[in-house]
C-alpha atoms as a PDB file:
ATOM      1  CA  UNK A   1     -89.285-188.564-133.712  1.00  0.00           C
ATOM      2  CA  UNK A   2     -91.685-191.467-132.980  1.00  0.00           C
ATOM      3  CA  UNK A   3     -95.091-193.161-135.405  1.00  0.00           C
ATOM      4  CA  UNK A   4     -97.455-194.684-133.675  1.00  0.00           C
ATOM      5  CA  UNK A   5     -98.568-196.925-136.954  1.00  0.00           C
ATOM      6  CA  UNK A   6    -101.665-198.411-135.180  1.00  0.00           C
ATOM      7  CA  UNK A   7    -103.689-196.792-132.595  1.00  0.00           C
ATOM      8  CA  UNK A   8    -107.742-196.348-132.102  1.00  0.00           C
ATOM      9  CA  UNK A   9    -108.997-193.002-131.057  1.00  0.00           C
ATOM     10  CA  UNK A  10    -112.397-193.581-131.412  1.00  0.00           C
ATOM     11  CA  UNK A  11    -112.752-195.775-128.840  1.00  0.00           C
ATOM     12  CA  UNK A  12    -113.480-195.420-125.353  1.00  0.00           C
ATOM     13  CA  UNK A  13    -111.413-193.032-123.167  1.00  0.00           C
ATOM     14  CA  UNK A  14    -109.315-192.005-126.505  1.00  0.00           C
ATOM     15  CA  UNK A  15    -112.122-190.412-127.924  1.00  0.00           C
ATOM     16  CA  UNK A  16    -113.697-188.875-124.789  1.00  0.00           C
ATOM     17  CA  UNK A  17    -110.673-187.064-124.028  1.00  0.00           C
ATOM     18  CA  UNK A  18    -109.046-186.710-127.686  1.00  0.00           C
ATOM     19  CA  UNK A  19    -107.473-183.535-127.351  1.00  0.00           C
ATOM     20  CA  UNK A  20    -105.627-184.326-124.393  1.00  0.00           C
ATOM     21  CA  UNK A  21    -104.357-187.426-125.566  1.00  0.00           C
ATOM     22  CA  UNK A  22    -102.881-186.011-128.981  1.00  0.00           C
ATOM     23  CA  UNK A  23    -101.012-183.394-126.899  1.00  0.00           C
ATOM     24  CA  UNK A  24     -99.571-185.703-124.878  1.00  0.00           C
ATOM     25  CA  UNK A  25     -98.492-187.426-127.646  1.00  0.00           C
ATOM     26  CA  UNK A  26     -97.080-184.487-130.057  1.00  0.00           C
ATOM     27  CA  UNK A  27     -95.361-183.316-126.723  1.00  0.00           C
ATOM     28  CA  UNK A  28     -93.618-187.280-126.380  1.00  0.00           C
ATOM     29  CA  UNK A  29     -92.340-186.317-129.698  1.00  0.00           C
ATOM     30  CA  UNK A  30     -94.697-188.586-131.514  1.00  0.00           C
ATOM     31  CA  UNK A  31     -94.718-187.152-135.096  1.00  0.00           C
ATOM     32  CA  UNK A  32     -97.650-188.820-137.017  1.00  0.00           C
ATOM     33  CA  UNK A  33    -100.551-191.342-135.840  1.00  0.00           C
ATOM     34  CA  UNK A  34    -102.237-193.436-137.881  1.00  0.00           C
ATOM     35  CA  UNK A  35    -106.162-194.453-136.521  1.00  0.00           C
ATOM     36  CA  UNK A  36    -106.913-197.786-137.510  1.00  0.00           C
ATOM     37  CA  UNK A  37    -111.164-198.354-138.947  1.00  0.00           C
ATOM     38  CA  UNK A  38    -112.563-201.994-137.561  1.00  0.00           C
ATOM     39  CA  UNK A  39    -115.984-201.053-139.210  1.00  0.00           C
ATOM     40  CA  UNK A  40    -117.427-199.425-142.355  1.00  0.00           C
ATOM     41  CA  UNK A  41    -120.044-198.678-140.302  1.00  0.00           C
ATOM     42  CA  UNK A  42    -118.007-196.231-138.676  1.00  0.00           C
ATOM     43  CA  UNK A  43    -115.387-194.975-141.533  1.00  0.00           C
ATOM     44  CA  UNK A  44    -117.321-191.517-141.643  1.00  0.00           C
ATOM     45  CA  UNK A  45    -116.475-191.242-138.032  1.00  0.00           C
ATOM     46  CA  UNK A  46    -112.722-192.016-138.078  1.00  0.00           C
ATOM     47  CA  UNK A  47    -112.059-189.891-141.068  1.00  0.00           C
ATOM     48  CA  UNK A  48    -113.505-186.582-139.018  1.00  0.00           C
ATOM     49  CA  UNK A  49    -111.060-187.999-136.740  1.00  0.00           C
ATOM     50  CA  UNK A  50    -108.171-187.630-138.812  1.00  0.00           C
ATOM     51  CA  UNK A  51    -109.655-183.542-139.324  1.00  0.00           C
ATOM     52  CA  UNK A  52    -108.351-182.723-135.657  1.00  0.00           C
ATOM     53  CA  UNK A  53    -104.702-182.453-136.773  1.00  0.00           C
ATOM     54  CA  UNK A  54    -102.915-182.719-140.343  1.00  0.00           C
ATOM     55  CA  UNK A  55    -100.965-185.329-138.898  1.00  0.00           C
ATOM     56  CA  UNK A  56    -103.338-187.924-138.125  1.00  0.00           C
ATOM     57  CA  UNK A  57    -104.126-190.234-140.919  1.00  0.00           C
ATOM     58  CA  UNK A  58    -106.495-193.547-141.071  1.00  0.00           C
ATOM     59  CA  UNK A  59    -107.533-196.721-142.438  1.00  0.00           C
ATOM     60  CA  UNK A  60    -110.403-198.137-144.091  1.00  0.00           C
ATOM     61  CA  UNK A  61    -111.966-201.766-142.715  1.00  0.00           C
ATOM     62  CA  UNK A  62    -113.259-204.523-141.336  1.00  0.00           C
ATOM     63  CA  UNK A  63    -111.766-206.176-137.883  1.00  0.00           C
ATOM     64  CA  UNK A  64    -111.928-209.868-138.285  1.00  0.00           C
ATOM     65  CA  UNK A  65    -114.252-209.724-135.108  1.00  0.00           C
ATOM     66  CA  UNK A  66    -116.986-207.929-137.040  1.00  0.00           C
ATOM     67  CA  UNK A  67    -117.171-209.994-140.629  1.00  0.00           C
ATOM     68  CA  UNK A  68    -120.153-211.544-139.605  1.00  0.00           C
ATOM     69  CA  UNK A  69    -121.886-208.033-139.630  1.00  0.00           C
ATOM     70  CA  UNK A  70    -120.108-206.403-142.138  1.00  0.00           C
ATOM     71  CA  UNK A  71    -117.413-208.406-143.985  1.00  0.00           C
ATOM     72  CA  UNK A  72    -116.334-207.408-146.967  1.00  0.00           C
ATOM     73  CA  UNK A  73    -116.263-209.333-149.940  1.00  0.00           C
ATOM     74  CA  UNK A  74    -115.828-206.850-152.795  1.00  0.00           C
ATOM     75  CA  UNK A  75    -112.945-205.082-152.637  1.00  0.00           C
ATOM     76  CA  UNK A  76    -114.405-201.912-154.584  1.00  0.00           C
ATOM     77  CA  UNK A  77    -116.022-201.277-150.962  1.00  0.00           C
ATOM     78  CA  UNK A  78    -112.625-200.465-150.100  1.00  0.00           C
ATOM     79  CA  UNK A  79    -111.261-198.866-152.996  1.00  0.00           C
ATOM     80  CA  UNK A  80    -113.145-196.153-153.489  1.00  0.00           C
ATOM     81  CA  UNK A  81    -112.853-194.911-150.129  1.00  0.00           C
ATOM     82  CA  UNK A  82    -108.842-194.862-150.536  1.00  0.00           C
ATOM     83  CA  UNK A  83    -109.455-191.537-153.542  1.00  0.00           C
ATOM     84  CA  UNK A  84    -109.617-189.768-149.931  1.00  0.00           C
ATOM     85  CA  UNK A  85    -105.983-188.076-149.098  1.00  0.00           C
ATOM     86  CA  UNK A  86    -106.266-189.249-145.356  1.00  0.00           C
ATOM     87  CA  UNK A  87    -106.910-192.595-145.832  1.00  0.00           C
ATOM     88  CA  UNK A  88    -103.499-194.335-146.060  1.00  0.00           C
ATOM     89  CA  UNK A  89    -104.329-198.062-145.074  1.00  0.00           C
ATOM     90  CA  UNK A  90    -106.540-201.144-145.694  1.00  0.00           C
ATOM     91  CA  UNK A  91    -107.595-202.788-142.423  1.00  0.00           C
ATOM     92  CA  UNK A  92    -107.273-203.792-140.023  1.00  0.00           C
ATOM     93  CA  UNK A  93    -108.145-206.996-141.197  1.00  0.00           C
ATOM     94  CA  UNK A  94    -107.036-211.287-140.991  1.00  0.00           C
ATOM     95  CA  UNK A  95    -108.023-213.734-138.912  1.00  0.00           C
ATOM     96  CA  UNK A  96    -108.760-214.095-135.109  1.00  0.00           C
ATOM     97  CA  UNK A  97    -109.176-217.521-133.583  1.00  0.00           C
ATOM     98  CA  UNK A  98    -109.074-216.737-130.166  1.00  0.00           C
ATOM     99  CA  UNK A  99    -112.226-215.657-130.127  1.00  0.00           C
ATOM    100  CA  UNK A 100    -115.374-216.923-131.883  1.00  0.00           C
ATOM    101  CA  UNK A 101    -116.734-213.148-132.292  1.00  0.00           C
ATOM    102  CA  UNK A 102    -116.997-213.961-136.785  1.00  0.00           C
ATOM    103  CA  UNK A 103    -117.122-217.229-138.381  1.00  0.00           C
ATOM    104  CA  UNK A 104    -113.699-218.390-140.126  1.00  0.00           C
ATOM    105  CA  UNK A 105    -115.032-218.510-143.475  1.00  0.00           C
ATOM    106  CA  UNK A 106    -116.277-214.894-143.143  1.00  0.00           C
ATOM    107  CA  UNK A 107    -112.781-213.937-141.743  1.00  0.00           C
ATOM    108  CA  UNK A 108    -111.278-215.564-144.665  1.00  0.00           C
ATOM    109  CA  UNK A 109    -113.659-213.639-147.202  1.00  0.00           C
ATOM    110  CA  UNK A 110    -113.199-210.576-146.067  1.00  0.00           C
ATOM    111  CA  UNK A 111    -109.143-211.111-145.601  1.00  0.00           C
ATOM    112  CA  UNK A 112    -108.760-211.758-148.949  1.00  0.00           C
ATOM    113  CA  UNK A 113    -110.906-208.882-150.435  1.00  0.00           C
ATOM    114  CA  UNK A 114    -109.097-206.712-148.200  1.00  0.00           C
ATOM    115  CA  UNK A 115    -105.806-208.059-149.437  1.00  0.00           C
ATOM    116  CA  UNK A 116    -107.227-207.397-153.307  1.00  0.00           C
ATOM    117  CA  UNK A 117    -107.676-204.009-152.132  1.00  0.00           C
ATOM    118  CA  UNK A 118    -104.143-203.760-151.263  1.00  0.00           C
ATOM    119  CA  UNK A 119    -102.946-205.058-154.584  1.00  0.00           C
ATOM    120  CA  UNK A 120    -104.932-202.648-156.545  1.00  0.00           C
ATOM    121  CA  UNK A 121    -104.391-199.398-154.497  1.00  0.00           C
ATOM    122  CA  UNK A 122    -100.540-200.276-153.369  1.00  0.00           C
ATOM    123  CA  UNK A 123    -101.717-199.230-149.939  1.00  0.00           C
ATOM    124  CA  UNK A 124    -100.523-201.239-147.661  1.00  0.00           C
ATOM    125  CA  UNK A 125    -102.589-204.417-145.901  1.00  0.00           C
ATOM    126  CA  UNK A 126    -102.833-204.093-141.850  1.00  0.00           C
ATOM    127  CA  UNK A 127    -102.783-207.818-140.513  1.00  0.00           C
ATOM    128  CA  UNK A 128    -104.393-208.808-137.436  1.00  0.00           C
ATOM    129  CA  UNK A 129    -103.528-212.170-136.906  1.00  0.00           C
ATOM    130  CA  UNK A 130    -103.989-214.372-133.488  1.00  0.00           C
ATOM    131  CA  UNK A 131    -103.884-218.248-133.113  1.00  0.00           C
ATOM    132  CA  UNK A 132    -104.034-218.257-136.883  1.00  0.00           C
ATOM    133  CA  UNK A 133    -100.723-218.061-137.717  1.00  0.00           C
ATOM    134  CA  UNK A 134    -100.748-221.338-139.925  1.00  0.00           C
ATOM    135  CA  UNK A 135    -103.830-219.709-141.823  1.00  0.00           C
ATOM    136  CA  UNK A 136    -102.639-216.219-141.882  1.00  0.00           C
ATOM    137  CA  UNK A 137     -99.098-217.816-143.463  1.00  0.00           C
ATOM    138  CA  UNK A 138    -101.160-219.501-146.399  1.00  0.00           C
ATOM    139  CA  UNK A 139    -103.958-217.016-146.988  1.00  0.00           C
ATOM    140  CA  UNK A 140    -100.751-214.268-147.489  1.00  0.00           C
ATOM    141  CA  UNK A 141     -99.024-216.545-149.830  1.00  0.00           C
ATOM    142  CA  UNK A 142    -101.357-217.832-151.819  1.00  0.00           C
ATOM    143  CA  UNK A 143    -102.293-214.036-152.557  1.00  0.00           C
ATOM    144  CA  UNK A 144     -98.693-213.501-153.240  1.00  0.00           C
ATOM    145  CA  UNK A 145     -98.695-215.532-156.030  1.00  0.00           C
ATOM    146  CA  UNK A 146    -101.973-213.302-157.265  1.00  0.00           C
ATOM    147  CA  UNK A 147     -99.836-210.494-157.546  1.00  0.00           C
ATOM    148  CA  UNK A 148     -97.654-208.454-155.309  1.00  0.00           C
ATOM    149  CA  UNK A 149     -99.117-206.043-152.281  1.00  0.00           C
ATOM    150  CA  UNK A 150     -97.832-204.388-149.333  1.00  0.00           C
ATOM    151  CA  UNK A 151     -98.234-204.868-145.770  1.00  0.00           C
ATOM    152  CA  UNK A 152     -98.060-205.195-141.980  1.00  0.00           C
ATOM    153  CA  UNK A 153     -98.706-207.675-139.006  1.00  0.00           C
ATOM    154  CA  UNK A 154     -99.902-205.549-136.911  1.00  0.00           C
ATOM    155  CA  UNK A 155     -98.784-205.625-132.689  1.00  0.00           C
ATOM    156  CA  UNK A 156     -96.899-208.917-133.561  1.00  0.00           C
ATOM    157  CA  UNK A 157     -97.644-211.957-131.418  1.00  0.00           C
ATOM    158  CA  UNK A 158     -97.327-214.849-133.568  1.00  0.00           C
ATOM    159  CA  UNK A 159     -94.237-217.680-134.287  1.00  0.00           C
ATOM    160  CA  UNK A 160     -90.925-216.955-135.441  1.00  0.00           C
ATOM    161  CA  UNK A 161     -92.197-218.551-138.668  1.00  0.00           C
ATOM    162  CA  UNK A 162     -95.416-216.810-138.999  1.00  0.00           C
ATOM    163  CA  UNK A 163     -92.372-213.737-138.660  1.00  0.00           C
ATOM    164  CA  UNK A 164     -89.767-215.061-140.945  1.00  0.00           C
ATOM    165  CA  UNK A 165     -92.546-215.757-143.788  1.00  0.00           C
ATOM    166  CA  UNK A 166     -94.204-212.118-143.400  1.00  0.00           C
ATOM    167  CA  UNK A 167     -90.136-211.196-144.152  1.00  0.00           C
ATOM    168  CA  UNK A 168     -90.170-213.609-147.275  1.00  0.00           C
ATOM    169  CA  UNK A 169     -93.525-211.852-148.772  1.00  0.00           C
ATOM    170  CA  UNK A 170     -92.096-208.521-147.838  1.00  0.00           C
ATOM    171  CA  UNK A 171     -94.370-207.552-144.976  1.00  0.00           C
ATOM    172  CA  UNK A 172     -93.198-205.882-142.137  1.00  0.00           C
ATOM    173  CA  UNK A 173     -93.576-206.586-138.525  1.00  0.00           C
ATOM    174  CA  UNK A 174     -94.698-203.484-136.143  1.00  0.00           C
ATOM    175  CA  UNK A 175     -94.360-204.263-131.957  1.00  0.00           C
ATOM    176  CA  UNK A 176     -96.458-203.038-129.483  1.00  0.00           C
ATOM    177  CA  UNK A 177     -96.483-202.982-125.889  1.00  0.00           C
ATOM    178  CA  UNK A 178     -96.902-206.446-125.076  1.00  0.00           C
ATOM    179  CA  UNK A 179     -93.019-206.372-126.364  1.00  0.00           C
ATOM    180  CA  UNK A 180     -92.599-204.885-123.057  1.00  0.00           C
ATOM    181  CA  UNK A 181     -94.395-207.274-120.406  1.00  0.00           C
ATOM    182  CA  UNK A 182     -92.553-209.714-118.434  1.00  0.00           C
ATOM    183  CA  UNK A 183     -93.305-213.187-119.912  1.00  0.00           C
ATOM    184  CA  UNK A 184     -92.505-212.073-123.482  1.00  0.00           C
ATOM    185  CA  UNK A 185     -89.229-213.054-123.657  1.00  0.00           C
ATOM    186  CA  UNK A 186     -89.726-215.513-126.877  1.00  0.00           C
ATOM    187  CA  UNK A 187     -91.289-212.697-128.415  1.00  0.00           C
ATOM    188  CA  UNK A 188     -88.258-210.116-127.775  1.00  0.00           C
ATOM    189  CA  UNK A 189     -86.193-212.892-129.031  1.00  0.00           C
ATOM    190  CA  UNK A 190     -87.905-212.904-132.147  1.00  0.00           C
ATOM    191  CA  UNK A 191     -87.934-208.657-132.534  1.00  0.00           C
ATOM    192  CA  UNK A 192     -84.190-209.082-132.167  1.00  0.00           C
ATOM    193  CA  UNK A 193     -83.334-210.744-135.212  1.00  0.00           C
ATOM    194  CA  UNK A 194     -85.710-209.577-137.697  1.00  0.00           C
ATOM    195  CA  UNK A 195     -84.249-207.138-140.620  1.00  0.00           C
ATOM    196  CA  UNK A 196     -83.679-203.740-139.157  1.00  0.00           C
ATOM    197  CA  UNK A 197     -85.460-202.302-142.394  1.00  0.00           C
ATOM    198  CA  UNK A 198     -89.172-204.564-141.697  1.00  0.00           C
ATOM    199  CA  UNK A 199     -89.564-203.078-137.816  1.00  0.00           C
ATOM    200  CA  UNK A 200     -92.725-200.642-136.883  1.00  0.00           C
ATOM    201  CA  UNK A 201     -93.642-199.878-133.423  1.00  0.00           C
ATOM    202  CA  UNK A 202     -97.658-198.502-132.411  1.00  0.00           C
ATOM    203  CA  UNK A 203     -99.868-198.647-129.215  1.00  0.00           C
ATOM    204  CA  UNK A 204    -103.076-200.470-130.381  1.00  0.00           C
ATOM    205  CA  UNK A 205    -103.775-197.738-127.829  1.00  0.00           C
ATOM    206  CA  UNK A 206    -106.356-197.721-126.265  1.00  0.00           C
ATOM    207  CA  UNK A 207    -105.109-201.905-125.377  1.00  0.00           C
ATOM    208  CA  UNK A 208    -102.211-202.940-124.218  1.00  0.00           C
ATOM    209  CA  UNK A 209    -100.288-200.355-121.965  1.00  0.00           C
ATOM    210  CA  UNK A 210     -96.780-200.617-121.975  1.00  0.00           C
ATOM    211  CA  UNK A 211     -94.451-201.236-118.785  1.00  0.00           C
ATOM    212  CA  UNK A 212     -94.699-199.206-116.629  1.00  0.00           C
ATOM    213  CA  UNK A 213     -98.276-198.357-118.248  1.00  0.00           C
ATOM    214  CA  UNK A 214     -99.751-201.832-117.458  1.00  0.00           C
ATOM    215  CA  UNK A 215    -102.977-201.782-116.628  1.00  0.00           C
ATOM    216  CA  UNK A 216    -103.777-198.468-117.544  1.00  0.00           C
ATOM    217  CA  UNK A 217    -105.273-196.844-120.904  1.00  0.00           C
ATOM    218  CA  UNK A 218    -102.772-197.039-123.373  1.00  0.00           C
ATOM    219  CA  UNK A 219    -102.439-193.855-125.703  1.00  0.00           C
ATOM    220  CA  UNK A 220    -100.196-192.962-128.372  1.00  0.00           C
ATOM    221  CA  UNK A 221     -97.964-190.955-126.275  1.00  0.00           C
ATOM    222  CA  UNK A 222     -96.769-194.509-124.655  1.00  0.00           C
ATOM    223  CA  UNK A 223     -95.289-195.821-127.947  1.00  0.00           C
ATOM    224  CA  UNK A 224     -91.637-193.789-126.243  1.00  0.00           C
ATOM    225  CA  UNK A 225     -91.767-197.376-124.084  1.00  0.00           C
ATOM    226  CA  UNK A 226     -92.413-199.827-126.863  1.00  0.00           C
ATOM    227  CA  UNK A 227     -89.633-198.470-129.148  1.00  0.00           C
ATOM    228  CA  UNK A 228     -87.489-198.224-125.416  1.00  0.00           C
ATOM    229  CA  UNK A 229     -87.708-202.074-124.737  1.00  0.00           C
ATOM    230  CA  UNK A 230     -87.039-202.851-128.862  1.00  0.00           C
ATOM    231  CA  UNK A 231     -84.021-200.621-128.728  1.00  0.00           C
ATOM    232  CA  UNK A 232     -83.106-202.395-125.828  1.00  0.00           C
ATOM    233  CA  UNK A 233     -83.741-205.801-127.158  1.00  0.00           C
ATOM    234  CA  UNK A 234     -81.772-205.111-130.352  1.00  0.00           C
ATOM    235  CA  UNK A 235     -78.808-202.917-128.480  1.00  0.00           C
ATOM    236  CA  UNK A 236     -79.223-200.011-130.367  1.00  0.00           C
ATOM    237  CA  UNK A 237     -79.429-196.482-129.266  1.00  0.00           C
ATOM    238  CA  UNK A 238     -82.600-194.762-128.929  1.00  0.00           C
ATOM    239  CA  UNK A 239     -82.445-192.225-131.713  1.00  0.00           C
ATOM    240  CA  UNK A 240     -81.136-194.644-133.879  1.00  0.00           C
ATOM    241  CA  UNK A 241     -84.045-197.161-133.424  1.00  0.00           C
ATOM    242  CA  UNK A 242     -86.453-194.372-134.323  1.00  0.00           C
ATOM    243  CA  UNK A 243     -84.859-193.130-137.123  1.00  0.00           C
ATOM    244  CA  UNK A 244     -85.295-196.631-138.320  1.00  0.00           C
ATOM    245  CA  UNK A 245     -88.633-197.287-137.457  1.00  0.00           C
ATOM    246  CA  UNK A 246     -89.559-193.768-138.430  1.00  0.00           C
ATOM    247  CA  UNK A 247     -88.201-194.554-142.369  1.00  0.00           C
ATOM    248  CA  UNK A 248     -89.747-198.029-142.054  1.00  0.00           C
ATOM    249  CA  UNK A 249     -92.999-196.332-141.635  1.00  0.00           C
ATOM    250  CA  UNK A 250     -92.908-193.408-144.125  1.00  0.00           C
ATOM    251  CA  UNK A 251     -91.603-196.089-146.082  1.00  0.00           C
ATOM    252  CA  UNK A 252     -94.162-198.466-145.496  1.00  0.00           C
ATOM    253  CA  UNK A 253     -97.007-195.800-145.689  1.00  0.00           C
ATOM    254  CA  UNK A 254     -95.939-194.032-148.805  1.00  0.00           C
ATOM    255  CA  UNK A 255     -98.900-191.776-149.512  1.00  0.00           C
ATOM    256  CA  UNK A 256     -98.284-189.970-146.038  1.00  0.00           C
ATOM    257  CA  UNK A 257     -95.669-186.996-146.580  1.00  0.00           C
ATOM    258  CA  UNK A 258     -92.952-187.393-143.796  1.00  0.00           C
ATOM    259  CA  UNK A 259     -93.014-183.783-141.632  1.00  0.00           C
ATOM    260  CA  UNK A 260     -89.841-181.985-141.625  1.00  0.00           C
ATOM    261  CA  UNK A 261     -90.669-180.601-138.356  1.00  0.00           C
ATOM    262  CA  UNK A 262     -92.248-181.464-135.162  1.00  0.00           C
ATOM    263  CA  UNK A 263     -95.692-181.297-135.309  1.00  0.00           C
ATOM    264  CA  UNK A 264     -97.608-178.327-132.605  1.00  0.00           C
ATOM    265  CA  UNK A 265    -100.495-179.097-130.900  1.00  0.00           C
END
């Protein structure tokens, strides 16, 4: 059995054709999905999401790329939303420096109230971090030193170091599918040293199709090729790399009871 930790099925082609999509994906032998919320603005919406099966869970807030329009900067916005059984997550949230979308300091606001929220609840932080890593590495430490909370980098592109820090404050590292495209050979290099007991696969469906996917709308059921090419990368067997990933997760994501059967469409 398979997570995918990090998907969004309210957007686009997901959510048009929902039910199709989570059948493919129970069928792939995908066992729980987790729907990640990138505005507060639309929390109601992903949590009647997570009312279409008992195994789909989700997050609450903001995307770096919207905390000009609706950062947060108490983290009691967050809180109270997590007294909901469904919500197991606080994110996505971090910094995003390719793109100009929010302001830094914004980013940085809301990173760190999302990070408080993480403390306080014990729910663990989903990071979003790209061509911030040096940022992203002292924003998480400095909150470290606040107090203990758990957490994720979320479809990992970043440095070995931005990595091997994460490690040190006792994140974990979840792959995606850009794990599997041809020029990300420093990247597979990276997934295939890290601890064995930090790894998490997802989608980020509906971005970032997996080989052979490319190209194409990427859906949970797809995470079987992402945890494939990490298997293959670390030279471990199949089963074995999702039994790991699978007890990362429910390890990870401790308010989610772990199924003892596969779940039926």
């Amino acid at each position: 059995m398979l997570v995918d930790s990090h998907c969004h099925l309210d957007f686009g082609s997901l959510a048009e054709d929902r039910a199709a999509v989570l059948d493919r994906a129970w069928r792939a032998g995908v066992e729980t999905v987790v729907t990640i919320c990138t505005r507060l603005s639309r929390f109601g919406e992903i949590l009647e999401i997570t009312k279409a099966h008992e195994r789909i869970y989700c997050s609450v807030g903001v995307h770096p790329h919207n905390t000009d329009d609706e950062g947060i900067e108490n983290a009691a916005e967050l809180i109270e939303k997590t007294a909901l059984r469904k919500v197991v997550g606080i994110g996505e949230t971090g910094l995003d420096y390719f793109y100009t979308n929010s302001h830094p300091e914004t980013q940085r606001a809301s990173f760190i109230a999302h990070i408080a929220a993480a403390r306080e609840t014990g729910l663990p932080l989903i990071v979003h971090a790209r061509d911030a890593d040096r940022e992203t590495m002292e924003i998480l430490t400095a909150e470290r030193e606040r107090g203990a909370f758990p957490g994720v980098i979320h479809c990992f592109t970043g440095s070995r170091a931005l990595a091997e820090r994460a490690i040190a404050l006792g994140l974990y590292i979840s792959f995606s599918g850009i794990l599997t495209f041809k020029k990300a050979d420093e990247l597979r290099a990276i997934a295939r040293d890290l601890p064995e007991d930090r790894l998490l696969v997802e989608t980020d469906a509906p971005f970032l199709a997996p080989v052979p996917h490319r190209g194409k709308t990427n859906e949970p059921s797809f995470v079987v090729h992402t945890a494939q090419c990490l298997a293959s990368v670390r030279e471990m067997p199949m089963e074995r790399l999702a039994q790991v990933t699978s007890d990362n997760f429910y390890r990870l994501f401790n308010k989610i009871d772990r199924p003892a059967t596969v779940p039926v469409a």
